[in-house]
N, C-alpha and C. Protein backbone atom coordinates (compact mmCIF):
# COMPACT_ATOMS: atom_id res chain seq x y z
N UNK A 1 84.12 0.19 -10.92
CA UNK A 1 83.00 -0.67 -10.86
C UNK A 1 82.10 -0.34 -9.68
N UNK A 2 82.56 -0.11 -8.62
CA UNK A 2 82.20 0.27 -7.50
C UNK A 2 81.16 1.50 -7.75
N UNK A 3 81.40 2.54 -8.67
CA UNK A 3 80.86 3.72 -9.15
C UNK A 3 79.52 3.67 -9.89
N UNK A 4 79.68 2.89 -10.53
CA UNK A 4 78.78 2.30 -11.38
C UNK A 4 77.50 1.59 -11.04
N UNK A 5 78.07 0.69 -9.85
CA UNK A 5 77.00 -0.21 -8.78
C UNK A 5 76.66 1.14 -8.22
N UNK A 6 76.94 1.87 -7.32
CA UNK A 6 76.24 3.14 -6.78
C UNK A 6 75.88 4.03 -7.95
N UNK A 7 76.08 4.54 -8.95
CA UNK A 7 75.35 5.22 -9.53
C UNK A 7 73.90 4.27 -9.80
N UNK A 8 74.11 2.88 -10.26
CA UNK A 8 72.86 2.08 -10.48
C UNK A 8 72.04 2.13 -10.16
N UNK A 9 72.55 1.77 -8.46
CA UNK A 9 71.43 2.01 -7.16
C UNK A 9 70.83 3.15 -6.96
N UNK A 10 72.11 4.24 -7.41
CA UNK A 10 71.25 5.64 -7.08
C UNK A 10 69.95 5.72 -7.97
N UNK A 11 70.32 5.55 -9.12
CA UNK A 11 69.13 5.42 -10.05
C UNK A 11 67.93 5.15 -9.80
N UNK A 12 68.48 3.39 -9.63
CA UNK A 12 67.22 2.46 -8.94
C UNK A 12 66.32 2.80 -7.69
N UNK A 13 66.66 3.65 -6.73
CA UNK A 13 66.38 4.53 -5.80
C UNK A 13 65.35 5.48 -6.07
N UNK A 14 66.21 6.44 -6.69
CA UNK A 14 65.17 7.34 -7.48
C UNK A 14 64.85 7.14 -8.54
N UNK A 15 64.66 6.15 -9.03
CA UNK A 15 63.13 5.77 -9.62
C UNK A 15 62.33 5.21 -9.18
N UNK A 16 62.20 4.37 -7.97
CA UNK A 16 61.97 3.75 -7.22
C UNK A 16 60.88 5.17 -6.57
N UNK A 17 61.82 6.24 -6.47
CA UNK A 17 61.10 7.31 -5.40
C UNK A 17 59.77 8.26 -6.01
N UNK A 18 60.69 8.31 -7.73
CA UNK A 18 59.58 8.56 -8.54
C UNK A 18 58.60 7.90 -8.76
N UNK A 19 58.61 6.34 -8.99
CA UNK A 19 57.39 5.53 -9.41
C UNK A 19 56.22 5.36 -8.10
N UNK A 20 56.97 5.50 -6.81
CA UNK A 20 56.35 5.66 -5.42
C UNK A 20 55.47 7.00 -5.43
N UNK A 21 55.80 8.16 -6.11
CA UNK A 21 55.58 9.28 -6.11
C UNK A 21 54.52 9.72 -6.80
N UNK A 22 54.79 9.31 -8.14
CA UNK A 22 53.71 9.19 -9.26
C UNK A 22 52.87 7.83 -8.88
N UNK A 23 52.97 6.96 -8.27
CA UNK A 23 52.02 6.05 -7.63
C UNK A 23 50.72 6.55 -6.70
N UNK A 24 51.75 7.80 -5.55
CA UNK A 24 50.74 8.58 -4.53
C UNK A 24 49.94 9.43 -5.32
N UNK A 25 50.83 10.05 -6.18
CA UNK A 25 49.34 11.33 -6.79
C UNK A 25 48.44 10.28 -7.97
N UNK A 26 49.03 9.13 -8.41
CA UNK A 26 47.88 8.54 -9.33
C UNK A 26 46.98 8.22 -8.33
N UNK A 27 47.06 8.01 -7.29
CA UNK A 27 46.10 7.28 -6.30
C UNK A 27 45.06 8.27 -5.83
N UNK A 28 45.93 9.39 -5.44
CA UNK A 28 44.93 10.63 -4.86
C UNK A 28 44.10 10.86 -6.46
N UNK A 29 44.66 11.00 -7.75
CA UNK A 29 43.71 11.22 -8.56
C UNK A 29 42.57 9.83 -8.46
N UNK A 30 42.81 8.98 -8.23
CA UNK A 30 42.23 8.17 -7.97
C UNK A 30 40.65 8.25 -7.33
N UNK A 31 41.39 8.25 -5.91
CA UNK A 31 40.54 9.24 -4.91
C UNK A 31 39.60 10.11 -5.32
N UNK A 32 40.48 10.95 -5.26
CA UNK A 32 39.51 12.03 -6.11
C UNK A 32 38.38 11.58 -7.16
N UNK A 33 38.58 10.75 -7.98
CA UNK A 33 38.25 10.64 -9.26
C UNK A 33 36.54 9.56 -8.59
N UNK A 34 37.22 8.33 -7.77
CA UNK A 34 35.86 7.75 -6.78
C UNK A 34 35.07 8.37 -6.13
N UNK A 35 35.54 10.04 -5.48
CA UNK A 35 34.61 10.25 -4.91
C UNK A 35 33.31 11.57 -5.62
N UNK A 36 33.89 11.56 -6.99
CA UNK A 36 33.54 12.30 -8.30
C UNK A 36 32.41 11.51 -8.37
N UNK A 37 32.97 10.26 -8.86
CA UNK A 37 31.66 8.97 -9.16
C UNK A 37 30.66 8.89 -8.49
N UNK A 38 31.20 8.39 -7.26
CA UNK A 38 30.24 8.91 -6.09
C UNK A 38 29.38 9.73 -5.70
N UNK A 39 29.37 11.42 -5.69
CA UNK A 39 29.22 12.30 -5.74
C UNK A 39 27.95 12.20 -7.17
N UNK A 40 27.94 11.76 -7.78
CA UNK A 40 27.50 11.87 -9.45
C UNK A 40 26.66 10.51 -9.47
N UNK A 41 26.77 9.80 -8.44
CA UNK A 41 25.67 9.00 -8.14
C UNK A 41 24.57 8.97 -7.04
N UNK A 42 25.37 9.80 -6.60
CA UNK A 42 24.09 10.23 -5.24
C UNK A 42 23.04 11.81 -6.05
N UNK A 43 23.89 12.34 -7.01
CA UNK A 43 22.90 13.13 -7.77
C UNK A 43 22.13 12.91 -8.69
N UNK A 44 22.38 11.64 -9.14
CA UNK A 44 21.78 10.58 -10.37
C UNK A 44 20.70 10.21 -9.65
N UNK A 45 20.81 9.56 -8.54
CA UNK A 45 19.43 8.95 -7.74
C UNK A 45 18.74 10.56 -7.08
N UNK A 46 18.90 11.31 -6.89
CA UNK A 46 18.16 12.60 -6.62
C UNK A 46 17.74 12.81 -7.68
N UNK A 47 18.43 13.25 -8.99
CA UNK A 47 18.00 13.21 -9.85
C UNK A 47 16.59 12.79 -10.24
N UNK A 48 16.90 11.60 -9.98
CA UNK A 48 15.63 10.39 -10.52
C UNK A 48 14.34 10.60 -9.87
N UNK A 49 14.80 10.18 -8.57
CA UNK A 49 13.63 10.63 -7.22
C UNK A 49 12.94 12.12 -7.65
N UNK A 50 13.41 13.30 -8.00
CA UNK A 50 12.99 14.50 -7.90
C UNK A 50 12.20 14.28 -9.34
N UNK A 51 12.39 13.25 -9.82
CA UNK A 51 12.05 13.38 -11.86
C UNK A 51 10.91 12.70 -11.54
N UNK A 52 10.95 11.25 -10.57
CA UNK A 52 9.44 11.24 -10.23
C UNK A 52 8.38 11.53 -8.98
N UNK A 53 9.37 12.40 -8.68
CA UNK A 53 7.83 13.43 -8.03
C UNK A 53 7.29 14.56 -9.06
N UNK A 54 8.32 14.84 -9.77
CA UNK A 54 7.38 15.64 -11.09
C UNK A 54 6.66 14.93 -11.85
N UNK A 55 7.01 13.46 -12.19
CA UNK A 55 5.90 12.80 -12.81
C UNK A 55 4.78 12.48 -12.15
N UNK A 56 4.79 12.40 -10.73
CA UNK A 56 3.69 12.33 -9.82
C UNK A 56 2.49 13.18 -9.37
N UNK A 57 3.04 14.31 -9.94
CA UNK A 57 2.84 15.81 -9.42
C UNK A 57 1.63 15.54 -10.90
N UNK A 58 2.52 15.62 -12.31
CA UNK A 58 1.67 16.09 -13.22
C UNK A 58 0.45 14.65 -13.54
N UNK A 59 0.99 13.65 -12.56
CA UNK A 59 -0.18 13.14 -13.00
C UNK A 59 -1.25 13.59 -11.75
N UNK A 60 -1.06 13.88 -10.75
CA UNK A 60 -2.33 14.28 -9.68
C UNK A 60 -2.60 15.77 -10.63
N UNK A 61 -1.91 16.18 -11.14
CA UNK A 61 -2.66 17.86 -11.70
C UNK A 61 -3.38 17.52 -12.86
N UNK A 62 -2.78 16.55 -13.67
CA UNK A 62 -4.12 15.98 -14.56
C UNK A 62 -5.58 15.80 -14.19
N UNK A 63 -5.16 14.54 -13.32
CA UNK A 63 -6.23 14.50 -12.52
C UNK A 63 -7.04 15.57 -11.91
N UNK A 64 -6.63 16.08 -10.83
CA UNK A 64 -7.45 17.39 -10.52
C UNK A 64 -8.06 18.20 -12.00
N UNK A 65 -7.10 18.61 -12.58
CA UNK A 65 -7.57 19.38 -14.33
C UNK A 65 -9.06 18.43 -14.80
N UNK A 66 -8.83 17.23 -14.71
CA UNK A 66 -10.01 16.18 -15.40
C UNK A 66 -11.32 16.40 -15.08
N UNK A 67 -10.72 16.12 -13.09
CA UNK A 67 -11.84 16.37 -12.18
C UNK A 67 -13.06 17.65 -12.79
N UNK A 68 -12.12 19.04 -12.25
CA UNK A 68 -12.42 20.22 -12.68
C UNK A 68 -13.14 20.27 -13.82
N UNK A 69 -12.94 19.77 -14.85
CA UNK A 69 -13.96 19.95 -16.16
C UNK A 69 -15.10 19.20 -16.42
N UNK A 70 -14.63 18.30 -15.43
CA UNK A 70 -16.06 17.57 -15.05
C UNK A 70 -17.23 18.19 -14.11
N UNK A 71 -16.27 18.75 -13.34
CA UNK A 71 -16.89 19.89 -12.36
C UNK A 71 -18.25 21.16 -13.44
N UNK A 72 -17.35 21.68 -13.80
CA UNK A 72 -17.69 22.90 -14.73
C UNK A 72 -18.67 22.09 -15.62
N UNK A 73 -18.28 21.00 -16.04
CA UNK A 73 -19.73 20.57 -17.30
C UNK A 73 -20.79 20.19 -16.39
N UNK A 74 -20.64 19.68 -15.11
CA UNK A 74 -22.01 19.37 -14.46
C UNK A 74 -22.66 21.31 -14.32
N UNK A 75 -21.95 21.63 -13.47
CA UNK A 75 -22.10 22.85 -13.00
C UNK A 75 -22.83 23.74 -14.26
N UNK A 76 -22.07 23.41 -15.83
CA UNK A 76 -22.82 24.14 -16.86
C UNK A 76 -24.25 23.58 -16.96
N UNK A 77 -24.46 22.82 -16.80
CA UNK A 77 -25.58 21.70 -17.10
C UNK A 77 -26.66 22.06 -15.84
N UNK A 78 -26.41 21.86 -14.71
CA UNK A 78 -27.27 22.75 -13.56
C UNK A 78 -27.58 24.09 -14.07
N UNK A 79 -26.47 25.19 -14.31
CA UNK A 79 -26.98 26.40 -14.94
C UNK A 79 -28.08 26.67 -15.85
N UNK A 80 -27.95 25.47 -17.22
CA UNK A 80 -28.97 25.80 -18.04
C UNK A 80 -29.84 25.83 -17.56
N UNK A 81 -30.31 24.05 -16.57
CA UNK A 81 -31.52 23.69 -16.68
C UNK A 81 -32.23 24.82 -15.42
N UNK A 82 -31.59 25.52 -14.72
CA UNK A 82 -31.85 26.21 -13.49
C UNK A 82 -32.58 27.60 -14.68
N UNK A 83 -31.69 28.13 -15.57
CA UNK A 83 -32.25 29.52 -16.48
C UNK A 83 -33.17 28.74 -17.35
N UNK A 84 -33.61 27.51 -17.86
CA UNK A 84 -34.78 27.07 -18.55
C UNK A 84 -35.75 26.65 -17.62
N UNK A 85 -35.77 26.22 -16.03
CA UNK A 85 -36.59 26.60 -15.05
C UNK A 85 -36.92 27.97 -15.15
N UNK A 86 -36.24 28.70 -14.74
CA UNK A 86 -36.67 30.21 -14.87
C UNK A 86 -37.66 30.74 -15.85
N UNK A 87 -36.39 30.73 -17.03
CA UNK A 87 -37.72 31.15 -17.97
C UNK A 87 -39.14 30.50 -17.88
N UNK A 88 -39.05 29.20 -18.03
CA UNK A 88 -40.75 28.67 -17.70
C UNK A 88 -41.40 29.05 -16.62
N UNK A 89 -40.55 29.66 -15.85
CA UNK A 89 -41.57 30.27 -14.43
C UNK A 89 -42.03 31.36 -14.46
N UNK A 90 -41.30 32.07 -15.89
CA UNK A 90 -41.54 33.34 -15.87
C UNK A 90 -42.55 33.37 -16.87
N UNK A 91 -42.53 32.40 -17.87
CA UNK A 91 -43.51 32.60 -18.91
C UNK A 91 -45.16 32.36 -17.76
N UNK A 92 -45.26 31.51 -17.16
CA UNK A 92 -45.91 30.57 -16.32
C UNK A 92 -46.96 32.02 -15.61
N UNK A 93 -45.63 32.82 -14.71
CA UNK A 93 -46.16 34.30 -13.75
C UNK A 93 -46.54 34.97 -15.09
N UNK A 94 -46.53 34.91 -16.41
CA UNK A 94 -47.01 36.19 -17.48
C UNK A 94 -48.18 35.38 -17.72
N UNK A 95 -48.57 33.95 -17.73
CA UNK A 95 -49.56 33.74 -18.36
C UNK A 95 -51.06 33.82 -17.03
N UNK A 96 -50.00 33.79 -16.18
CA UNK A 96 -51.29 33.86 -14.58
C UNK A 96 -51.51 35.26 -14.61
N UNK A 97 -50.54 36.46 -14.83
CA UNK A 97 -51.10 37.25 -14.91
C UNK A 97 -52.24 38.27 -15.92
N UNK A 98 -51.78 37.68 -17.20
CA UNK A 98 -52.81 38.21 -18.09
C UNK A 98 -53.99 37.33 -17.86
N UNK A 99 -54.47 36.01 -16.96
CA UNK A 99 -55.24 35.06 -17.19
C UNK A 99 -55.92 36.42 -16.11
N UNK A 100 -55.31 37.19 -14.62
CA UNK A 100 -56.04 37.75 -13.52
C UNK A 100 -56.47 38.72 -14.35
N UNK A 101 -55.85 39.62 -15.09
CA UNK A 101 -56.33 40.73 -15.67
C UNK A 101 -56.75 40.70 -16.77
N UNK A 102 -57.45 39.21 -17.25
CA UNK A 102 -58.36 39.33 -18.48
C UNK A 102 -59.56 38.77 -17.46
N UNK A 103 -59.47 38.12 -16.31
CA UNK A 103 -60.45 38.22 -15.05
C UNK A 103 -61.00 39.65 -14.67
N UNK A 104 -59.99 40.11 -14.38
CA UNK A 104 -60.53 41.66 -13.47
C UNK A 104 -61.65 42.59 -14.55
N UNK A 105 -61.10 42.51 -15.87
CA UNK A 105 -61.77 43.24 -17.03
C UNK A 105 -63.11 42.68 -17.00
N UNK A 106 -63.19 41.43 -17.40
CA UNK A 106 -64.50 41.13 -17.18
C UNK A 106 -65.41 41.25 -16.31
């Protein structure tokens, strides 16, 4: 009987040593496993942050893009009216000059 109570205990012992054992490495997986989470939430909020400075980005490059074509249509619009000045200045110097040299003839 005596044998029996110590084999028991031995048992109870080591299982005791095992469930202590497999307790420490469930824990370190544990560990491990929180600072995974962790880790995967500090890249989630970078994530995010970096997602809206690209949304920030493409809306100021819109903008600028908008600007710009607004730019270019004024700028086209000065061009014409600057080459339809011209031409009328030029028709203007052809008609002063045939007006001097239908003068001089006479």
């Amino acid at each position: 009987m005596e044998n029996l109570n110590f084999e028991s205990l031995t048992q109870m012992v080591f299982s005791i040593g095992v469930a202590w054992y497999l307790l420490a490495v469930f824990s370190k997986k544990l560990d491990v496993l929180a600072k995974l989470i962790e880790d995967s939430a500090a890249f989630s909020e970078d994530a995010v942050k970096m997602f809206t400075e690209i949304k920030d980005l493409i809306k100021e490059t819109s903008t600028l893009v908008t600007n710009t074509s607004e730019s270019v249509k004024i700028m086209s619009e000065l061009t014409k009216s600057s080459l339809r000045q011209l031409e009328e200045a030029r028709w203007q110097n052809r008609r002063e000059r045939e007006m001097i040299d239908k003068q001089s003839r006479e």
